[in-house]
C-alpha atoms as a PDB file:
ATOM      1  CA  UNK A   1      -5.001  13.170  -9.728  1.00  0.00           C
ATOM      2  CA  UNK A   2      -6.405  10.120  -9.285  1.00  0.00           C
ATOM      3  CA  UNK A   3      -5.451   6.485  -7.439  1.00  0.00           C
ATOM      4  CA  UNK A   4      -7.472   3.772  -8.087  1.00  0.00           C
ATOM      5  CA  UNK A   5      -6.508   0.452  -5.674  1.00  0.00           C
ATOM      6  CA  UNK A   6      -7.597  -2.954  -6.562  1.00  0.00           C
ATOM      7  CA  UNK A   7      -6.758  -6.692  -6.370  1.00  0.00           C
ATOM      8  CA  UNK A   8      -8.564  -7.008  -2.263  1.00  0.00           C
ATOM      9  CA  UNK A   9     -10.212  -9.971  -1.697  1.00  0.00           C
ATOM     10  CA  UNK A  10     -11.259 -12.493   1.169  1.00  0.00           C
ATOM     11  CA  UNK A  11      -8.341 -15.573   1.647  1.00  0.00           C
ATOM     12  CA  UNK A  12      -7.345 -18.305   4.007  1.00  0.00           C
ATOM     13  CA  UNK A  13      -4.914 -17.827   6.526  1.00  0.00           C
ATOM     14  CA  UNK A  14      -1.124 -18.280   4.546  1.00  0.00           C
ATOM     15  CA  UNK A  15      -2.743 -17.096   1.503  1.00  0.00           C
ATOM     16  CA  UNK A  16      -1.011 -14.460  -0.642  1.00  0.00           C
ATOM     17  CA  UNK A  17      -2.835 -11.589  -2.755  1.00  0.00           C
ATOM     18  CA  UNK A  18      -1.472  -8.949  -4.912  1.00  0.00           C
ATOM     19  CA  UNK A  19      -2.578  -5.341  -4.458  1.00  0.00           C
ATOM     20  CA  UNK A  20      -2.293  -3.047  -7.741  1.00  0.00           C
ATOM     21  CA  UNK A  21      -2.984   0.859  -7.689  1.00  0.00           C
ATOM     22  CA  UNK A  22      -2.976   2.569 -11.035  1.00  0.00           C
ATOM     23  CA  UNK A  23      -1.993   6.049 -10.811  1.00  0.00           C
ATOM     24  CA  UNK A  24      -3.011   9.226 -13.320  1.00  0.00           C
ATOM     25  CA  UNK A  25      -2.926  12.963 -13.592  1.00  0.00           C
ATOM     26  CA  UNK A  26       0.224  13.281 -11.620  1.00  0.00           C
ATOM     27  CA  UNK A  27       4.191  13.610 -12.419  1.00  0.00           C
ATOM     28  CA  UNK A  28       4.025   9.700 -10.861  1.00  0.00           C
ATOM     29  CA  UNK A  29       8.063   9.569 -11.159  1.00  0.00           C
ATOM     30  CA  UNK A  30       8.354  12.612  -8.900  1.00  0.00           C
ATOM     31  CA  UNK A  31       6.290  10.722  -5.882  1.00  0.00           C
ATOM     32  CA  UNK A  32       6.945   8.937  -2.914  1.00  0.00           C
ATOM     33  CA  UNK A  33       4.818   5.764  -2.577  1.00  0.00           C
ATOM     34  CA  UNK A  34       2.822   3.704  -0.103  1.00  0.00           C
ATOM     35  CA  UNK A  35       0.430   1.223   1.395  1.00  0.00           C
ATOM     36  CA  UNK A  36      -1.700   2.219   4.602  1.00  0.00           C
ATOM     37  CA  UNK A  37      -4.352   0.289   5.992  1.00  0.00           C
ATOM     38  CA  UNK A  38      -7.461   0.737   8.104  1.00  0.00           C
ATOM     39  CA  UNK A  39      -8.998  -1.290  10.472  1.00  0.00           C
ATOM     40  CA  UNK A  40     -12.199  -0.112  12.472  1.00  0.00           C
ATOM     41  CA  UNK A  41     -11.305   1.811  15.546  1.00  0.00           C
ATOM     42  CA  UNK A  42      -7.580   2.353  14.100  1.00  0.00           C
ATOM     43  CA  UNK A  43      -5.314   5.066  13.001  1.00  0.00           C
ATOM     44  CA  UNK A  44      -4.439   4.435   9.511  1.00  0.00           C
ATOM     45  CA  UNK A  45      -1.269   2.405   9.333  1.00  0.00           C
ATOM     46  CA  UNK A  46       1.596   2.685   7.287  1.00  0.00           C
ATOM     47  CA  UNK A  47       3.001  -0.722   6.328  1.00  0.00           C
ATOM     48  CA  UNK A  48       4.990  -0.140   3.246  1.00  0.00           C
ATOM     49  CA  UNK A  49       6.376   2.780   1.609  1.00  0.00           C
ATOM     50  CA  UNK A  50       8.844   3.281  -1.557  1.00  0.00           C
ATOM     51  CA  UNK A  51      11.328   6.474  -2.262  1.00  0.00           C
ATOM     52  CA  UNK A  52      10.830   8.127  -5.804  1.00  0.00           C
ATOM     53  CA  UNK A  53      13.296   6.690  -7.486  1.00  0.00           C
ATOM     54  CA  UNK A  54      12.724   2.859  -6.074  1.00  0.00           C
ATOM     55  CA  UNK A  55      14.478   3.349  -3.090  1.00  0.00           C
ATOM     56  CA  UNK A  56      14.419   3.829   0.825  1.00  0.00           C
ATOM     57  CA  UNK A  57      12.012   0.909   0.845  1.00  0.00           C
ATOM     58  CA  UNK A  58       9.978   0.905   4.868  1.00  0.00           C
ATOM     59  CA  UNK A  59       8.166  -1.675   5.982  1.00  0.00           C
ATOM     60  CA  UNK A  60       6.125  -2.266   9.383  1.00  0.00           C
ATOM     61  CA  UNK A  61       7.670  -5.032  11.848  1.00  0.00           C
ATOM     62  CA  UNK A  62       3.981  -6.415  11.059  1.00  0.00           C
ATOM     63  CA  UNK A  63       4.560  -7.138   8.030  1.00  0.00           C
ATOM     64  CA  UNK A  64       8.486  -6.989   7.205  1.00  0.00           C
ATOM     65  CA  UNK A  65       9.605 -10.209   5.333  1.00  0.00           C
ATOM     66  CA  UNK A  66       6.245 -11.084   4.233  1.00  0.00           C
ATOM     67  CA  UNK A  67       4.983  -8.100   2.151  1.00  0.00           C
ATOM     68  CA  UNK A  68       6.940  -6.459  -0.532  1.00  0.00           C
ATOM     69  CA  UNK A  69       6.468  -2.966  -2.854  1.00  0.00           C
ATOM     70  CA  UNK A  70       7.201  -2.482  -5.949  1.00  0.00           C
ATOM     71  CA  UNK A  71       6.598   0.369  -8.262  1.00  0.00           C
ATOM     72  CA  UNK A  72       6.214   0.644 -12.278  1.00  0.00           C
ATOM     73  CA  UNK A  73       7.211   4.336 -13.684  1.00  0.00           C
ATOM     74  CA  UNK A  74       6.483   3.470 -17.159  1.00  0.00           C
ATOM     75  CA  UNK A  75       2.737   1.708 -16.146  1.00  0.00           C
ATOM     76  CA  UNK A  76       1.996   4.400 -13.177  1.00  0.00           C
ATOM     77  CA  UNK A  77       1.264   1.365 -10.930  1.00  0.00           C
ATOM     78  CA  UNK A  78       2.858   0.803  -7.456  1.00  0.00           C
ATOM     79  CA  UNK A  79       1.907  -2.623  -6.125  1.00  0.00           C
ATOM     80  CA  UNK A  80       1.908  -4.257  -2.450  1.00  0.00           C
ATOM     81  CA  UNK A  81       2.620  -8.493  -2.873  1.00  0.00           C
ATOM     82  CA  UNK A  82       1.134 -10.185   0.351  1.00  0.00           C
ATOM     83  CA  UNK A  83       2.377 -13.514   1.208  1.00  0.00           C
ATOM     84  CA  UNK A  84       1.414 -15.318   4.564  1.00  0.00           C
ATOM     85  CA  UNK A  85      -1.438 -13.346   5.294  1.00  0.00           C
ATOM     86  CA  UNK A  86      -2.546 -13.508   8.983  1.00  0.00           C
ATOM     87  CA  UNK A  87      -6.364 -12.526  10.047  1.00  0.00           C
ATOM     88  CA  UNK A  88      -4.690  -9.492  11.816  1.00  0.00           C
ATOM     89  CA  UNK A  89      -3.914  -8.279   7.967  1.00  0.00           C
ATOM     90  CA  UNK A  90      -7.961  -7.950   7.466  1.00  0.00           C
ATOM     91  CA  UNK A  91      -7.996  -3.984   6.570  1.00  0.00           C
ATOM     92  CA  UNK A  92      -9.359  -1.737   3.670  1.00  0.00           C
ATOM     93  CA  UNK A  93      -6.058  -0.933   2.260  1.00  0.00           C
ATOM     94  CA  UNK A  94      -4.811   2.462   0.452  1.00  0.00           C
ATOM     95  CA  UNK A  95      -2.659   3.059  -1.875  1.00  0.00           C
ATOM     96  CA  UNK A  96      -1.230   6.477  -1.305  1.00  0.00           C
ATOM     97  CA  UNK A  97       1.429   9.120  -2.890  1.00  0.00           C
ATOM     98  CA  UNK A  98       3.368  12.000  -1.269  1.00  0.00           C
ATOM     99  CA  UNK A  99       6.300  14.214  -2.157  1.00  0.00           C
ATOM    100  CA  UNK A 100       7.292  14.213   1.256  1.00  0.00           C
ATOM    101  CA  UNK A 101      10.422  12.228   1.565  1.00  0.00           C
ATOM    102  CA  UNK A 102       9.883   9.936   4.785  1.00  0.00           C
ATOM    103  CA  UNK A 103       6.476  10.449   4.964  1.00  0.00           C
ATOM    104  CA  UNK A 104       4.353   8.609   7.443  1.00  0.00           C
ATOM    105  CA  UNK A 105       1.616   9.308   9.172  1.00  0.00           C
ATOM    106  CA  UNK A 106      -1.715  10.026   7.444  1.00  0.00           C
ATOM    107  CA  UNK A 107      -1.786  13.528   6.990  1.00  0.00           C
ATOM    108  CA  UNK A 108       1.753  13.148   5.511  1.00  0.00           C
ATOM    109  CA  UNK A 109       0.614  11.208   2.127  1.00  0.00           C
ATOM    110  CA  UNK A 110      -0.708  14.336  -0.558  1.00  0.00           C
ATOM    111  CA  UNK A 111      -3.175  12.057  -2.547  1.00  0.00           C
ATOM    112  CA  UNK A 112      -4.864   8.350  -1.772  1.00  0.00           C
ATOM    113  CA  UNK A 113      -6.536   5.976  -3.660  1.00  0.00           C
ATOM    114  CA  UNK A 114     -10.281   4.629  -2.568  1.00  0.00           C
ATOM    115  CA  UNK A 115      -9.168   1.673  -0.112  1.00  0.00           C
ATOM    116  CA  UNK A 116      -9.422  -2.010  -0.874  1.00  0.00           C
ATOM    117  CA  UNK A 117     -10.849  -4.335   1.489  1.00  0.00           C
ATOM    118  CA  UNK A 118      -8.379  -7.519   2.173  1.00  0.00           C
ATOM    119  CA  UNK A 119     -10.071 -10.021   4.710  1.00  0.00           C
ATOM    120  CA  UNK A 120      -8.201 -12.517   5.959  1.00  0.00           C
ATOM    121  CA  UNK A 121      -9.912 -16.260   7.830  1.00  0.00           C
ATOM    122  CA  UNK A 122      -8.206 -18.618  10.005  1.00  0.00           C
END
């Protein structure tokens, strides 16, 4: 199984940036989806998740209304859109699958891509 996470970058403050994971070597249809991220010092925080079959969409108060997930079946690809981005949203980002409905915390997610750093300037 692999996740690989891309599409990170360094932006202004308002900016938006499109994060794109490509999944392969897993039933991808069968899996639970999400977006953590890690700042130094931090517990890895989930901001966005997406049910198997599209659904039971989460989002953290952080970043409800601005970010938004979306998932491909027929591309493997689960992506995060990022509009307004604040300096707080400077993280490495995962990408991250689990067959755990609800899952949440970090131990929770089964298999994670390699983290894409997002940095964000006022």
């Amino acid at each position: 199984v692999q996740l690989q996470a891309s599409g990170g970058g360094s932006v202004q403050f308002g900016d938006s940036l499109t994060l794109s994971c490509a999944a392969s070597g897993m039933a991808f249809r069968s899996y639970n989806l999400g977006w953590l991220r890690r700042t130094p010092g931090k517990e890895h925080e989930l901001i966005a998740r997406i049910g198997w079959n599209g659904g039971h969409t989460y989002y953290a108060d952080s970043v409800k209304d601005r970010f938004t997930i979306a998932r491909d079946d027929d591309e493997n690809m689960v992506y995060l859109q990022m509009k307004g981005l604040k300096p707080e949203d400077t993280a490495v980002y995962y990408c991250a699958a689990s067959q755990l409905s609800g899952s949440f915390y970090a131990y929770e997610w089964d298999y994670w891509g390699q983290g894409t750093q997002v940095t964000v300037s006022s």
